[in-house]
C-alpha atoms as a PDB file:
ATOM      1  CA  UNK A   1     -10.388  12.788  -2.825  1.00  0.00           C
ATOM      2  CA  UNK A   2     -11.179   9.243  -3.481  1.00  0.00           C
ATOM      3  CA  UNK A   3      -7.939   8.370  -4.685  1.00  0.00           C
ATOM      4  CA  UNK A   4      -6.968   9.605  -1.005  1.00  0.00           C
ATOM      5  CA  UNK A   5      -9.796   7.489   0.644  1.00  0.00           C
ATOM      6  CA  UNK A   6      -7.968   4.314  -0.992  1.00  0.00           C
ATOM      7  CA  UNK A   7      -4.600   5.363  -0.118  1.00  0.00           C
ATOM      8  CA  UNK A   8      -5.383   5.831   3.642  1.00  0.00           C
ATOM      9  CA  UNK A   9      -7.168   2.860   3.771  1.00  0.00           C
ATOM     10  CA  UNK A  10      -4.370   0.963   2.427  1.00  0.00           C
ATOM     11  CA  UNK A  11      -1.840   1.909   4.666  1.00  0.00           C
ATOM     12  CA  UNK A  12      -4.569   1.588   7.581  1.00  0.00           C
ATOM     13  CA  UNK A  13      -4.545  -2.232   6.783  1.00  0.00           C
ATOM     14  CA  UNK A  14      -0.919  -2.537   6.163  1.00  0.00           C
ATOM     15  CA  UNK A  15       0.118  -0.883   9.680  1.00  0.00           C
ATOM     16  CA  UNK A  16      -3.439  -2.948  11.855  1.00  0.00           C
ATOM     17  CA  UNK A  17      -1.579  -6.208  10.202  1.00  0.00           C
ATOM     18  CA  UNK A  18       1.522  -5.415  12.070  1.00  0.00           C
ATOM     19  CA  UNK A  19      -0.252  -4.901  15.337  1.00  0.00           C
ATOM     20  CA  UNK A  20      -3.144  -7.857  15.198  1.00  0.00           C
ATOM     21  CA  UNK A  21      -1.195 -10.489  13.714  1.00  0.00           C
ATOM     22  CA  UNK A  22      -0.947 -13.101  16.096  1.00  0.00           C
ATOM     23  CA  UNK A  23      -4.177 -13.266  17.290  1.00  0.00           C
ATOM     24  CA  UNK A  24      -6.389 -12.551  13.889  1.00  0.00           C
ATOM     25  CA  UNK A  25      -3.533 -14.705  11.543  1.00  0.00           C
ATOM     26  CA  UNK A  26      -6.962 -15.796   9.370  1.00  0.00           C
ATOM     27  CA  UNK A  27      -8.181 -12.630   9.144  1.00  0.00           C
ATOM     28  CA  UNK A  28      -5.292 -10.573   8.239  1.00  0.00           C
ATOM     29  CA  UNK A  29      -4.451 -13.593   5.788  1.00  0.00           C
ATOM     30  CA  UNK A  30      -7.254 -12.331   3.680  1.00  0.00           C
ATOM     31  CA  UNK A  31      -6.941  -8.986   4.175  1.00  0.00           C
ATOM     32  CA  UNK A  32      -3.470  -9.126   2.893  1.00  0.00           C
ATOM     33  CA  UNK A  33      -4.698 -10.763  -0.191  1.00  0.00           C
ATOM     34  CA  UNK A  34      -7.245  -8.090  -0.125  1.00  0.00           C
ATOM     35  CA  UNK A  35      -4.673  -5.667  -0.188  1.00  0.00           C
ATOM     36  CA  UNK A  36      -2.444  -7.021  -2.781  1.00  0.00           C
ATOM     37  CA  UNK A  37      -5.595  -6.777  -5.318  1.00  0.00           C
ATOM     38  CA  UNK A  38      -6.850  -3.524  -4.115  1.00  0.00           C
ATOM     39  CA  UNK A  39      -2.973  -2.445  -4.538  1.00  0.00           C
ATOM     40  CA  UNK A  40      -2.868  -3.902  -7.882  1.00  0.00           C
ATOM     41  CA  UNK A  41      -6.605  -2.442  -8.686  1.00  0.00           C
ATOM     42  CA  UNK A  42      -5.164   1.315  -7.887  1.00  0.00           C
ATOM     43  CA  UNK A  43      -2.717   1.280 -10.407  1.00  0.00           C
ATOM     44  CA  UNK A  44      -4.544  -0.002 -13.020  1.00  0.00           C
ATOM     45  CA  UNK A  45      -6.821   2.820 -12.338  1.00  0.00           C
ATOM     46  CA  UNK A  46      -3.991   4.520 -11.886  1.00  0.00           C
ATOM     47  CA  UNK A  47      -2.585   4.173 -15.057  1.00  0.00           C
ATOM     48  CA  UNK A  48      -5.551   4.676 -17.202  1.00  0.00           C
ATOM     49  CA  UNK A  49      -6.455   7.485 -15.488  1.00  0.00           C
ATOM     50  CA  UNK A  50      -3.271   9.148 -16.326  1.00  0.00           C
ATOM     51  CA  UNK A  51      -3.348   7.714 -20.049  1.00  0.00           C
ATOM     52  CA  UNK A  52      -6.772   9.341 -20.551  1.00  0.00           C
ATOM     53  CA  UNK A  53      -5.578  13.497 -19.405  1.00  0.00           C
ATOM     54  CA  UNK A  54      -2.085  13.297 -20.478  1.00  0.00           C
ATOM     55  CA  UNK A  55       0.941  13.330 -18.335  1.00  0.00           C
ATOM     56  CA  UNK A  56       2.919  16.378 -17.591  1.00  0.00           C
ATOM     57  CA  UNK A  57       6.086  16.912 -15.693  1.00  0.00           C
ATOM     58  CA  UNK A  58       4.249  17.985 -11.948  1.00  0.00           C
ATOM     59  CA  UNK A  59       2.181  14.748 -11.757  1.00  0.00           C
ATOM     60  CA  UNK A  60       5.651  12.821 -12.851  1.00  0.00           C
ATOM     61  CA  UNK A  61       7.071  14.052  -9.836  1.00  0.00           C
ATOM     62  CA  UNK A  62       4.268  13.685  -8.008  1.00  0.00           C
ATOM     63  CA  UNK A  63       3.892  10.533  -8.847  1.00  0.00           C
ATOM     64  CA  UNK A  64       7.870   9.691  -8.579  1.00  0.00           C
ATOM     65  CA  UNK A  65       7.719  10.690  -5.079  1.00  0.00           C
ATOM     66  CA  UNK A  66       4.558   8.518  -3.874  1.00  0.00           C
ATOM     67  CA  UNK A  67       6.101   5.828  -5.419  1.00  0.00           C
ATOM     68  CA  UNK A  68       9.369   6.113  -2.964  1.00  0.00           C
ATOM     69  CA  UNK A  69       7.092   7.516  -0.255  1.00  0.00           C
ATOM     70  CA  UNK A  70       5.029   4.132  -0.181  1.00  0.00           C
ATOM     71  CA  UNK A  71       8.035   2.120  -1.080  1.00  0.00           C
ATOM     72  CA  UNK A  72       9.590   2.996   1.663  1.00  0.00           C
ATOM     73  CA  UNK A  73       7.127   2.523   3.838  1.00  0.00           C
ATOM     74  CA  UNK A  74       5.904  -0.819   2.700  1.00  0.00           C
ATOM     75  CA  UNK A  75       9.853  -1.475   3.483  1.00  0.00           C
ATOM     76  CA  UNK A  76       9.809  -0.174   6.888  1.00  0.00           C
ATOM     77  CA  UNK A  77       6.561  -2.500   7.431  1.00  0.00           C
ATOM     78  CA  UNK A  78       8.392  -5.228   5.963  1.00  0.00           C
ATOM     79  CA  UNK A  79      11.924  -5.127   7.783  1.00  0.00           C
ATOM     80  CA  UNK A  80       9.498  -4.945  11.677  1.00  0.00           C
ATOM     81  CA  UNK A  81       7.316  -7.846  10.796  1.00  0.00           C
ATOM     82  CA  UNK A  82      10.672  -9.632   9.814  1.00  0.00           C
ATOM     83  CA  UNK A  83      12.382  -8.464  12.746  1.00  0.00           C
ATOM     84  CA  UNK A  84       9.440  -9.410  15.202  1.00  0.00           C
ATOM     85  CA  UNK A  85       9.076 -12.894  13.027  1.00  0.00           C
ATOM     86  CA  UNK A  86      12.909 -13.448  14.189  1.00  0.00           C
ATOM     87  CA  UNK A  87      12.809 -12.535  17.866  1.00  0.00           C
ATOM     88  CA  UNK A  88       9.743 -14.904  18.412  1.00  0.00           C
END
């Protein structure tokens, strides 16, 4: 449940910084750093937390698709902000 708490709230922040960009440029500067190190922060936890039960094949799948789930999304983000960057 927790681990769910810090996945929705970092894909809250990634999809506010698309919409109040212009107008909160300071704020979302910071929260974007805040977001790379609470990124970073999950996987660590991540990682150890996997090291310490043991990995089996379900949570390699599991995991496997999150990965491309949140890749792709963070690459849908990323292609709009450049295409809005462009147009402006």
């Amino acid at each position: 449940m927790k681990l769910s708490v810090v996945v929705l709230l970092i894909m809250v922040a990634g999809v506010s910084w698309l919409f109040f960009r212009p107008r909160l440029a300071a704020f979302m500067a910071r929260l974007g750093l805040a977001l790379r190190v609470a990124t970073v922060v999950y996987l660590v936890l991540l990682v150890v937390r996997l090291a310490r039960t043991g990995i089996d094949a379900d949570q390699l799948r599991i995991g496997g698709i999150s990965v491309l789930f949140f890749g792709g999304l963070w690459a849908v983000a990323w292609l709009v902000a450049r295409s809005i960057a462009r147009t402006r």
